[in-house]
N, C-alpha and C. Protein backbone atom coordinates (compact mmCIF):
# COMPACT_ATOMS: atom_id res chain seq x y z
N UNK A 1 -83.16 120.53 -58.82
CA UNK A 1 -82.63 121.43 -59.81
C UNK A 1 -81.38 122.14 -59.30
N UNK A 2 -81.42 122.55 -57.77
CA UNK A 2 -80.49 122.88 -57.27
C UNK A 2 -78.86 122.35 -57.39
N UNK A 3 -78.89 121.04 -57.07
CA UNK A 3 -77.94 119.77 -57.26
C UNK A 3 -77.73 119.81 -58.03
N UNK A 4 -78.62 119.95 -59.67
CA UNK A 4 -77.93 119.84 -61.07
C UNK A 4 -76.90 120.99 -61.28
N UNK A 5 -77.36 122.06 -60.98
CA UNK A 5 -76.54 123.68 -60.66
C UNK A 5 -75.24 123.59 -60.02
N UNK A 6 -74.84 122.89 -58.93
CA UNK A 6 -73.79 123.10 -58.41
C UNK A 6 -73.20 121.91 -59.09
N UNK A 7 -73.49 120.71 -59.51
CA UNK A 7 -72.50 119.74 -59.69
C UNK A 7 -71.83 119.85 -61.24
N UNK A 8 -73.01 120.73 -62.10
CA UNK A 8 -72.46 121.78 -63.37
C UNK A 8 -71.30 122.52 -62.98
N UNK A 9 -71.47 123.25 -61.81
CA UNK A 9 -71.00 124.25 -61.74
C UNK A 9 -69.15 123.86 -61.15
N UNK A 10 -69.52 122.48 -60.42
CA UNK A 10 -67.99 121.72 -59.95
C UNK A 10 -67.07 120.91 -61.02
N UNK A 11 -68.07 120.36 -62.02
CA UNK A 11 -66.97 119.64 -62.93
C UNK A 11 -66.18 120.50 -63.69
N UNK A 12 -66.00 121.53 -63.77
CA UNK A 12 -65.31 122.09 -64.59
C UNK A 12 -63.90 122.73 -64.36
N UNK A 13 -64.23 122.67 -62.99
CA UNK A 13 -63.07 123.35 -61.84
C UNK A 13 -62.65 121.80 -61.75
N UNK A 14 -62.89 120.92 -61.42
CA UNK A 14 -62.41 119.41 -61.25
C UNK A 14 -61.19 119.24 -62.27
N UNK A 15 -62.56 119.15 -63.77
CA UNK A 15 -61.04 119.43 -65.02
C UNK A 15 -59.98 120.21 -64.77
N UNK A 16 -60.16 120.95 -64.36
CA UNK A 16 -59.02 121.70 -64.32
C UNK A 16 -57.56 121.45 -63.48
N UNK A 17 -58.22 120.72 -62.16
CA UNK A 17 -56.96 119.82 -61.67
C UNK A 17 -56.06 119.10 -62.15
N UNK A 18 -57.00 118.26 -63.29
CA UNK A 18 -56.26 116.74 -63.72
C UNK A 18 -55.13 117.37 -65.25
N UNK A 19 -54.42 118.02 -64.87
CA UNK A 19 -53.20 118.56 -65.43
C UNK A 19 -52.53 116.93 -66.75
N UNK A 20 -52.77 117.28 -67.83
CA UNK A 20 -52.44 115.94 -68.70
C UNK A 20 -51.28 116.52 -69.89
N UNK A 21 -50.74 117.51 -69.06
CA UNK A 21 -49.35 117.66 -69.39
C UNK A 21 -47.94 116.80 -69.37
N UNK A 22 -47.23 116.49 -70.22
CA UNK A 22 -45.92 116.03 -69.45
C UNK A 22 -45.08 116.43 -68.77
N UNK A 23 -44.52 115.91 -67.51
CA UNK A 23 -43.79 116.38 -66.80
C UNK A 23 -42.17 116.25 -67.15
N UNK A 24 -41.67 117.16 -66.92
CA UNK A 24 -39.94 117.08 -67.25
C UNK A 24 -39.60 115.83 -66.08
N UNK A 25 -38.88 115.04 -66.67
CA UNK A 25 -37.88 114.28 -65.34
C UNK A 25 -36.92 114.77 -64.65
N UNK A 26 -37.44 114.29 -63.56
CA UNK A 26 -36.15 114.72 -61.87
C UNK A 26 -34.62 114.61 -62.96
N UNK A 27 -34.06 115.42 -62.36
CA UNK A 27 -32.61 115.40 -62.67
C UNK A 27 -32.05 114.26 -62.07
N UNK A 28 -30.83 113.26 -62.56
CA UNK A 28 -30.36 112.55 -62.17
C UNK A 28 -29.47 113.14 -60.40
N UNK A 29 -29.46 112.45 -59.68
CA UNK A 29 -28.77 112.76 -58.79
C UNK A 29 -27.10 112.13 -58.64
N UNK A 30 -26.43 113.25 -58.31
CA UNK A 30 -25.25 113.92 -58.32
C UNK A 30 -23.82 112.40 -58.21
N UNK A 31 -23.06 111.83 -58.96
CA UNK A 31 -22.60 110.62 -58.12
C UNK A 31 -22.13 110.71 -56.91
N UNK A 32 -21.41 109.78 -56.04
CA UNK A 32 -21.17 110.18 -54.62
C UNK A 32 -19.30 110.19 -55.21
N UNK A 33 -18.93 111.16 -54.68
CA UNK A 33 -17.13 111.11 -54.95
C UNK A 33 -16.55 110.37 -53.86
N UNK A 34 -15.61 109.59 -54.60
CA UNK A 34 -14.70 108.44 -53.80
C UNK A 34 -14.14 108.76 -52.82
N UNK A 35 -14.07 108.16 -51.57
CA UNK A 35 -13.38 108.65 -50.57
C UNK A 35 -11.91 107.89 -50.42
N UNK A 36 -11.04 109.27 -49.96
CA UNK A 36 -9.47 108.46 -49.89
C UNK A 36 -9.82 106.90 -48.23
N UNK A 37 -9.10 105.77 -48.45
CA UNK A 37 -8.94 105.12 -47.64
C UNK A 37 -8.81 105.76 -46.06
N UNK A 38 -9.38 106.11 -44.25
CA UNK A 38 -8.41 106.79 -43.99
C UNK A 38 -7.60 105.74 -42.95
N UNK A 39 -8.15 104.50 -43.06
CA UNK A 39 -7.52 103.46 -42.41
C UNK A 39 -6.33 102.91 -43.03
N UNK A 40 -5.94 103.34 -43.90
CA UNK A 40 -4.45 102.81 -44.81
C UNK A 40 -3.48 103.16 -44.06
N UNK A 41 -3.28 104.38 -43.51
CA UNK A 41 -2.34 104.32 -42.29
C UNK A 41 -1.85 103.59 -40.91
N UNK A 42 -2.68 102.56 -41.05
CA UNK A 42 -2.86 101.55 -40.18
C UNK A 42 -2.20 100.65 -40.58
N UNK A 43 -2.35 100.43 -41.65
CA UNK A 43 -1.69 99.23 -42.80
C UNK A 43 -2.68 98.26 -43.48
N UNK A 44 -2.54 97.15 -43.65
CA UNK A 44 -3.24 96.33 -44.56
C UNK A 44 -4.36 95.86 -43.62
N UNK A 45 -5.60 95.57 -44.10
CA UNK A 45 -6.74 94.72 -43.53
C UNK A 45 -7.23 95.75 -42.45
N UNK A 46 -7.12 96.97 -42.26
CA UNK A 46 -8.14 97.23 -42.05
C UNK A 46 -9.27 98.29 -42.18
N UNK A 47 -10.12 98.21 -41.74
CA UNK A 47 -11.68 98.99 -42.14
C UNK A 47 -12.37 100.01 -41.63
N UNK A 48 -12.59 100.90 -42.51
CA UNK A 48 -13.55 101.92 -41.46
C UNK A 48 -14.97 101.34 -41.02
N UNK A 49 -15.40 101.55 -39.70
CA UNK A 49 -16.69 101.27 -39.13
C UNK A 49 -17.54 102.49 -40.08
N UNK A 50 -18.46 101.93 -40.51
CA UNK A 50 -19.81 102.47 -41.11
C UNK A 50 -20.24 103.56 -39.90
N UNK A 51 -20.10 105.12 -40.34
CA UNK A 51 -20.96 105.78 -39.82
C UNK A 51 -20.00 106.34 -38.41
N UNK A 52 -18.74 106.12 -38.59
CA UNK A 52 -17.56 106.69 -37.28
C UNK A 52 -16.22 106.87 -37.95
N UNK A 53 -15.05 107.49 -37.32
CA UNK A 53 -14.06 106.98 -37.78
C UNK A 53 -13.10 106.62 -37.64
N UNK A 54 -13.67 105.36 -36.82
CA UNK A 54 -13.04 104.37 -36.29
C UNK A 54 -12.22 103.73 -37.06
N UNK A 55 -11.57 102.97 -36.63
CA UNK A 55 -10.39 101.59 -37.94
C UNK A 55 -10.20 100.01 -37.20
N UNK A 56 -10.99 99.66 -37.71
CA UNK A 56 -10.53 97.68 -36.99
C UNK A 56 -9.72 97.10 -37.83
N UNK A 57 -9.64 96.06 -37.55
CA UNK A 57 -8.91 94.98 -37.95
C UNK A 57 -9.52 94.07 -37.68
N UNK A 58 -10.54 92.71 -38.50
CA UNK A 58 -10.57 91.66 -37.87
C UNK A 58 -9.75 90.41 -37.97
N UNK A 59 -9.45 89.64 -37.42
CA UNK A 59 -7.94 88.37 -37.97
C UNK A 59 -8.38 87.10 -36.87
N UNK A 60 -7.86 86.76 -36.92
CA UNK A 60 -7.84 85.08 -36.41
C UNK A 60 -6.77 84.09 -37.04
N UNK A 61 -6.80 83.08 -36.36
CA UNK A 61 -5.55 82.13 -36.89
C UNK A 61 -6.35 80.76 -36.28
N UNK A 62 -5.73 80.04 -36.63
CA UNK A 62 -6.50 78.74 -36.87
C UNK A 62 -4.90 77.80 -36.97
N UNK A 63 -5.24 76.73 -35.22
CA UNK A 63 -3.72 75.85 -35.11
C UNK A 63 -4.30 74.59 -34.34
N UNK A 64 -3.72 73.65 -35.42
CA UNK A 64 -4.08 72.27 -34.88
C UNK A 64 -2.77 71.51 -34.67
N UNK A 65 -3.19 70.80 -33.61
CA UNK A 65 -2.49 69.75 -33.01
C UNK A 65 -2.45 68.50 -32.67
N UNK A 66 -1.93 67.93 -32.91
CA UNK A 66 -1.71 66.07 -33.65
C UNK A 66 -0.76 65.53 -32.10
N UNK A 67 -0.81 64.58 -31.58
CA UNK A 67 0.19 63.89 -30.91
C UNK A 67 -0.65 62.13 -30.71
N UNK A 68 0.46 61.73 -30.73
CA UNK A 68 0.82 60.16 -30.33
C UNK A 68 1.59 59.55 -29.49
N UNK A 69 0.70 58.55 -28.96
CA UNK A 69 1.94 57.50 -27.70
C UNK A 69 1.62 56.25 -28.28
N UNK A 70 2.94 56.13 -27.89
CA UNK A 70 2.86 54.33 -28.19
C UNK A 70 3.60 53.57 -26.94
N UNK A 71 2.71 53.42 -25.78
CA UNK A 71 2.85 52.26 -24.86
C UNK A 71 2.75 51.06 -25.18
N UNK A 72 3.68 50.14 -24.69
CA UNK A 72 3.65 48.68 -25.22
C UNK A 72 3.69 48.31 -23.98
């Protein structure tokens, strides 16, 4: 009889948790504003390193070479 008493006595406080209201939605978050280039002073091609502010450049070139003999 005891058990019936308290578990009366808990569901009601239980209800009371389960909140079946609607909730407003999170506000959108804020856009991020554009940042000026600051590697443009460098000139063309190159990049800021993610997270420094550093400036590279990466490049390469690419050279082939052909020759022939003709011994008789």
């Amino acid at each position: 009889m005891l058990l019936i008493a308290i578990i009366g006595a808990a569901l009601p406080v239980a209800a009371m948790g389960d909140d079946k209201r609607p909730t407003k939605p999170l506000p959108a978050p804020a856009p991020k504003q554009a940042k000026g280039n600051p590697c443009a002073a460098f000139g063309a091609g190159f990049a800021q390193v993610e997270g420094s502010s550093t400036c590279v450049r990466i490049g390469g070139a690419l050279e082939v070479g052909v020759g022939g003999s003709s011994r008789r």
